[in-house]
C-alpha atoms as a PDB file:
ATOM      1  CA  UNK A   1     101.807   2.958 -69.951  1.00  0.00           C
ATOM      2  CA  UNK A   2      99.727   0.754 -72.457  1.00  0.00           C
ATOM      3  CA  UNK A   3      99.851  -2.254 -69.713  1.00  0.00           C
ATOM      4  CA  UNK A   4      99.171  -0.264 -66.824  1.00  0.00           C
ATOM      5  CA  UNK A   5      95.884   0.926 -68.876  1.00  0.00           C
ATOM      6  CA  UNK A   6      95.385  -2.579 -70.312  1.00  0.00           C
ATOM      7  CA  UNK A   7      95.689  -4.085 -67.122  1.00  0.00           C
ATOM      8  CA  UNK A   8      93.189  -1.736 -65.499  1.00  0.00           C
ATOM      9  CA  UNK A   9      90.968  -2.269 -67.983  1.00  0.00           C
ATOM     10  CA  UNK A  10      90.672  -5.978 -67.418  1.00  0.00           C
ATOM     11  CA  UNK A  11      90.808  -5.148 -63.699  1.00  0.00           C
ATOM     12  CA  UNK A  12      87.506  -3.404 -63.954  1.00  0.00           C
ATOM     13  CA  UNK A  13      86.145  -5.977 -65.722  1.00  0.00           C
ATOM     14  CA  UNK A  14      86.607  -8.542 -63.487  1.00  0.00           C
ATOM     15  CA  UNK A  15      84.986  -6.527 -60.775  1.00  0.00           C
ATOM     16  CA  UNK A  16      86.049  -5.922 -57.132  1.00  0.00           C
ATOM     17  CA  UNK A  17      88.143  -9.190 -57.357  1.00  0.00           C
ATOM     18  CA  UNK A  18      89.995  -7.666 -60.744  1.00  0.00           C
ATOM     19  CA  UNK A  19      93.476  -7.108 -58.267  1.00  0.00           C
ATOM     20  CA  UNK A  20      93.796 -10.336 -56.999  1.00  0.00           C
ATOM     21  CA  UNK A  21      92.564 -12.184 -60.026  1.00  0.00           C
ATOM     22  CA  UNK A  22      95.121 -10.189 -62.474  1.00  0.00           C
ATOM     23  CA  UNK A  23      98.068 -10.695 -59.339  1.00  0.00           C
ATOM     24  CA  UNK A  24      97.425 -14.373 -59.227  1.00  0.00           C
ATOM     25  CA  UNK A  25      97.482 -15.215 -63.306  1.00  0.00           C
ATOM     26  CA  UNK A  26     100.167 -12.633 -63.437  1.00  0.00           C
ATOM     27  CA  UNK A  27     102.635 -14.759 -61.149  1.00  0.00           C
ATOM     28  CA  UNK A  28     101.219 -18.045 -62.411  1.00  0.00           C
ATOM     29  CA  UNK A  29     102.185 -17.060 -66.063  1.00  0.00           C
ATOM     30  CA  UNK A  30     105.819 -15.841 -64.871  1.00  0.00           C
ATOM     31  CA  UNK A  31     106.501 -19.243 -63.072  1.00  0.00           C
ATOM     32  CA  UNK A  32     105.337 -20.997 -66.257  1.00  0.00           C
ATOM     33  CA  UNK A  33     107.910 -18.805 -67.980  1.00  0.00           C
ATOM     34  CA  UNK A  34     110.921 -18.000 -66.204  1.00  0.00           C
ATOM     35  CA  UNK A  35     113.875 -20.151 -66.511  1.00  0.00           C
ATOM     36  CA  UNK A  36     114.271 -23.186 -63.856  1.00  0.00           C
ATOM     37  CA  UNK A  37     116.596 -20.889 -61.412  1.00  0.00           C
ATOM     38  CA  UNK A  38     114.427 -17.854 -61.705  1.00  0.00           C
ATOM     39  CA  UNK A  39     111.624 -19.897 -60.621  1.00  0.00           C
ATOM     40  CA  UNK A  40     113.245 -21.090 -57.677  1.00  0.00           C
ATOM     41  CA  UNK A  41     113.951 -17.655 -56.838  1.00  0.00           C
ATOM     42  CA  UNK A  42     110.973 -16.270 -57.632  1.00  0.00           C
ATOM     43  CA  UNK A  43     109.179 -19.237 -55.341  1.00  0.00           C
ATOM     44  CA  UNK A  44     111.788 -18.076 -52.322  1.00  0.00           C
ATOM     45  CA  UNK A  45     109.998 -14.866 -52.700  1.00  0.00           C
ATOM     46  CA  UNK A  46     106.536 -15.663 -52.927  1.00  0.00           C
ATOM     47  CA  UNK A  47     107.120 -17.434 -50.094  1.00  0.00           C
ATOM     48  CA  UNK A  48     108.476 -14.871 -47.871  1.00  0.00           C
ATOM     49  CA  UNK A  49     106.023 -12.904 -48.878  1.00  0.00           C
ATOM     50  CA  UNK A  50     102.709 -14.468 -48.215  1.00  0.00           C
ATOM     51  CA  UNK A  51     103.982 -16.666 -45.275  1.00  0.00           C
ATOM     52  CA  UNK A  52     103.275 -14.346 -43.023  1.00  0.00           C
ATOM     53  CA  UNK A  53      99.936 -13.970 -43.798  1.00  0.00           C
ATOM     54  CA  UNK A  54      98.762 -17.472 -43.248  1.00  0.00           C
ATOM     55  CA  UNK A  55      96.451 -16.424 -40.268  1.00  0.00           C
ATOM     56  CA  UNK A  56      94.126 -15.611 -42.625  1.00  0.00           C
ATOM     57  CA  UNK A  57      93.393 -19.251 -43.415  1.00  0.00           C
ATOM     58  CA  UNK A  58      92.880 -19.923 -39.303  1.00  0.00           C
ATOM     59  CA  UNK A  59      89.821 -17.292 -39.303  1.00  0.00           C
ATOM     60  CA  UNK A  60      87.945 -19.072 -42.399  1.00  0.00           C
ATOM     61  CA  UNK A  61      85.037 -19.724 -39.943  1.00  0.00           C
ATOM     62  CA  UNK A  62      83.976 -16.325 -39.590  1.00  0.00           C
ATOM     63  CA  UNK A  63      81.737 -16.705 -42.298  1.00  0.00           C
ATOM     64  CA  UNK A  64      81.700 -13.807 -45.012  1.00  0.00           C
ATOM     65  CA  UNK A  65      84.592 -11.653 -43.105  1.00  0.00           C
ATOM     66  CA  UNK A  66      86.685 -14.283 -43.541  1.00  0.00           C
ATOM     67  CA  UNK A  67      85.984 -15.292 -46.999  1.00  0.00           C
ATOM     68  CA  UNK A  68      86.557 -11.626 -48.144  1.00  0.00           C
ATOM     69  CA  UNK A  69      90.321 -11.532 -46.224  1.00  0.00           C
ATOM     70  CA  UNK A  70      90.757 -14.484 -48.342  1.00  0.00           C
ATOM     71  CA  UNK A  71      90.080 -13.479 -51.579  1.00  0.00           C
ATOM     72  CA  UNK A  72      92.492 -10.415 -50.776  1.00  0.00           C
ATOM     73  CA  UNK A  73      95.121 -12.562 -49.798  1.00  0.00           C
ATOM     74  CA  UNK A  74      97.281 -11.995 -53.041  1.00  0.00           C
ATOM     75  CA  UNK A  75      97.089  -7.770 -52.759  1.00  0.00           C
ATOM     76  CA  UNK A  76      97.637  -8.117 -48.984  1.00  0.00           C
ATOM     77  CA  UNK A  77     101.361  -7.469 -49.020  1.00  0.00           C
ATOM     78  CA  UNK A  78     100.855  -3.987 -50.716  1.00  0.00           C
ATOM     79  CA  UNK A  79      97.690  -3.277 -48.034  1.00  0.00           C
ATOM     80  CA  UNK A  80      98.962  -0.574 -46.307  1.00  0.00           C
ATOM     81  CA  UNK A  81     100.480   1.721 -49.868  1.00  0.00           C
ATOM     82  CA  UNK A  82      96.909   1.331 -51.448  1.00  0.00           C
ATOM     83  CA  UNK A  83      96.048   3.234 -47.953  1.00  0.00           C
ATOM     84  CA  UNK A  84      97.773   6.309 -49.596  1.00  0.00           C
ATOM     85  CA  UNK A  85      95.480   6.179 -52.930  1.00  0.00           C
ATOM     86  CA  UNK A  86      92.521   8.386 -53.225  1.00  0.00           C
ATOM     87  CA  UNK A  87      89.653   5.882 -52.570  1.00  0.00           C
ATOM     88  CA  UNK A  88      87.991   6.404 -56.408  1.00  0.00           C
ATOM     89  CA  UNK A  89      86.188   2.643 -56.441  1.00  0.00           C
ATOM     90  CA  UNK A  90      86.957  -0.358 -54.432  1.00  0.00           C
ATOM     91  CA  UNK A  91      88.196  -2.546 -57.897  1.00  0.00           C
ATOM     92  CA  UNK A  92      90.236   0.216 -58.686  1.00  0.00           C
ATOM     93  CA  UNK A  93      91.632   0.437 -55.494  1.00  0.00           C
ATOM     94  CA  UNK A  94      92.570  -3.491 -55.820  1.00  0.00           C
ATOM     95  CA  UNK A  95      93.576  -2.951 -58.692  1.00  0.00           C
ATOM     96  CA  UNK A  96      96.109  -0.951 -57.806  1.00  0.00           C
ATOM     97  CA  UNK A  97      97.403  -2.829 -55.098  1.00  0.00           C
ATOM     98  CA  UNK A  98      97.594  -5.942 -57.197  1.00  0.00           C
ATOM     99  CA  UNK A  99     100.380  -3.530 -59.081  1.00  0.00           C
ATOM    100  CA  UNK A 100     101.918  -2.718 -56.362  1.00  0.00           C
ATOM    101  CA  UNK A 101     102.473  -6.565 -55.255  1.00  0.00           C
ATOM    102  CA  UNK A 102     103.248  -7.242 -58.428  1.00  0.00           C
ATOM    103  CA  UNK A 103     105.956  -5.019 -58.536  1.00  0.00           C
ATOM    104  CA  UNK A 104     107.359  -5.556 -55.223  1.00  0.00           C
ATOM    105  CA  UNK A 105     107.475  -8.932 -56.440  1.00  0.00           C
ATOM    106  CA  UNK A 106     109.106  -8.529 -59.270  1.00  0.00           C
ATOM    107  CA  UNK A 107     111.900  -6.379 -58.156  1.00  0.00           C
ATOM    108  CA  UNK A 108     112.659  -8.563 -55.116  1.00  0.00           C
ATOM    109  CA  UNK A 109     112.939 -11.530 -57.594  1.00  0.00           C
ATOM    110  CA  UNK A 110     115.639  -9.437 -59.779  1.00  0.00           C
ATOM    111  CA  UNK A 111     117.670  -8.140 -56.504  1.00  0.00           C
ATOM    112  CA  UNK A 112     117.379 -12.096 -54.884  1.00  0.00           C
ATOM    113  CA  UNK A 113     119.021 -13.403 -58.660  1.00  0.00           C
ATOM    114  CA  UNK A 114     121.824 -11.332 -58.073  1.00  0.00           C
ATOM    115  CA  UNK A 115     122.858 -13.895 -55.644  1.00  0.00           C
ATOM    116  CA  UNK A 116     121.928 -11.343 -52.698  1.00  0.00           C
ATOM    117  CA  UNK A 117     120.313 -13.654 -49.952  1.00  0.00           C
ATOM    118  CA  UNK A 118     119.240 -10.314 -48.056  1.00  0.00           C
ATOM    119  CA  UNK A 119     116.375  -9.363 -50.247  1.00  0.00           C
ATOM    120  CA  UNK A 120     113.845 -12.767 -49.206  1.00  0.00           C
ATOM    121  CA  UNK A 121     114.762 -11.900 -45.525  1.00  0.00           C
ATOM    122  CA  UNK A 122     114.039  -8.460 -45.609  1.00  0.00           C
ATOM    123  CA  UNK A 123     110.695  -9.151 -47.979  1.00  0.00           C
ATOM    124  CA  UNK A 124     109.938 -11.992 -45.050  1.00  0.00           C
ATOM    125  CA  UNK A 125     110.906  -9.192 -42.110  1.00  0.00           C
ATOM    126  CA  UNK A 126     108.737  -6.288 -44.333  1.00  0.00           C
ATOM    127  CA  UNK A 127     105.822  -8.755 -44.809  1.00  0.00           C
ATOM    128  CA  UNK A 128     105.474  -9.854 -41.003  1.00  0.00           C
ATOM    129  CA  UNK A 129     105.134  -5.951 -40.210  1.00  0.00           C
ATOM    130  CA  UNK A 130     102.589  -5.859 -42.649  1.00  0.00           C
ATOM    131  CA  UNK A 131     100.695  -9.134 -41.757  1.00  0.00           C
ATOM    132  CA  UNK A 132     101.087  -7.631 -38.344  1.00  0.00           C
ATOM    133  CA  UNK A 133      99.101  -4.508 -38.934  1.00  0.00           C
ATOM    134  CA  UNK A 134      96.962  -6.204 -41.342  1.00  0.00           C
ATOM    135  CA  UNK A 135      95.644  -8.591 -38.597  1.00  0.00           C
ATOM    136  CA  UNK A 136      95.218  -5.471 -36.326  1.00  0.00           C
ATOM    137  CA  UNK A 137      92.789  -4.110 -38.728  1.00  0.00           C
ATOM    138  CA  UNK A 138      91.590  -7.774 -38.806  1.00  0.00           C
ATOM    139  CA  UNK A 139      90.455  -7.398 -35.098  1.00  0.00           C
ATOM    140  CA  UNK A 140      89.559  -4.335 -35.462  1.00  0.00           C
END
């Protein structure tokens, strides 16, 4: 409980960008950290999960629009779950989904050491749906 609240704490005072700027140090520090076969692992899943959102980089000329897909990219996998939050602020609501990755994250990571090859191919499968809808609202 004391993270959660420490970690929205230094969400909000980071600003809007607090989710994606506590999800990026947050996996940066665990690959400095984990053990050499836990970070393979743990790259498998990063991979699977933010793969599928590499159209954002294709739509960098749209000027601002773009830029601001961009700086979501690392709370994008947990887009559609923030949808069921009461919309309070926008940092918090960032915030929250930077959790939410975070989580995801971690648990696939612990499921895909247990030698289960499943997990990254059902993140990958789970994060094309989402990239899928994501780009809809995208167009939108």
């Amino acid at each position: 409980m004391v993270a959660v609240s420490l970690a929205i704490t230094v969400g909000r005072l980071l600003g809007e960008d607090g989710g994606s700027v506590v999800t990026v140090v947050t996996l940066a520090v665990a690959l400095a950290v984990v053990s050499a076969r836990t970070r393979k692992i743990l790259l498998v899943v990063l991979v699977c999960a933010y793969l599928p959102y590499a159209w954002v980089l294709l739509y960098l000329h749209v000027r601002y629009y773009g830029m601001i897909w961009l700086e979501n990219w690392p709370i994008l996998p947990s887009l559609q779950l923030t949808c069921f939050f009461p919309q309070i602020d926008d940092a918090t609501t960032k915030l929250a989904g930077g959790l939410i990755t975070l989580l995801a994250i971690g648990l696939a990571t612990v499921l895909a050491a247990r030698r289960r090859l499943l997990i990254p191919v059902t993140v990958l499968i789970l994060s094309a749906i989402n990239s899928w809808i994501a780009y809809a609202l995208f167009r939108a």
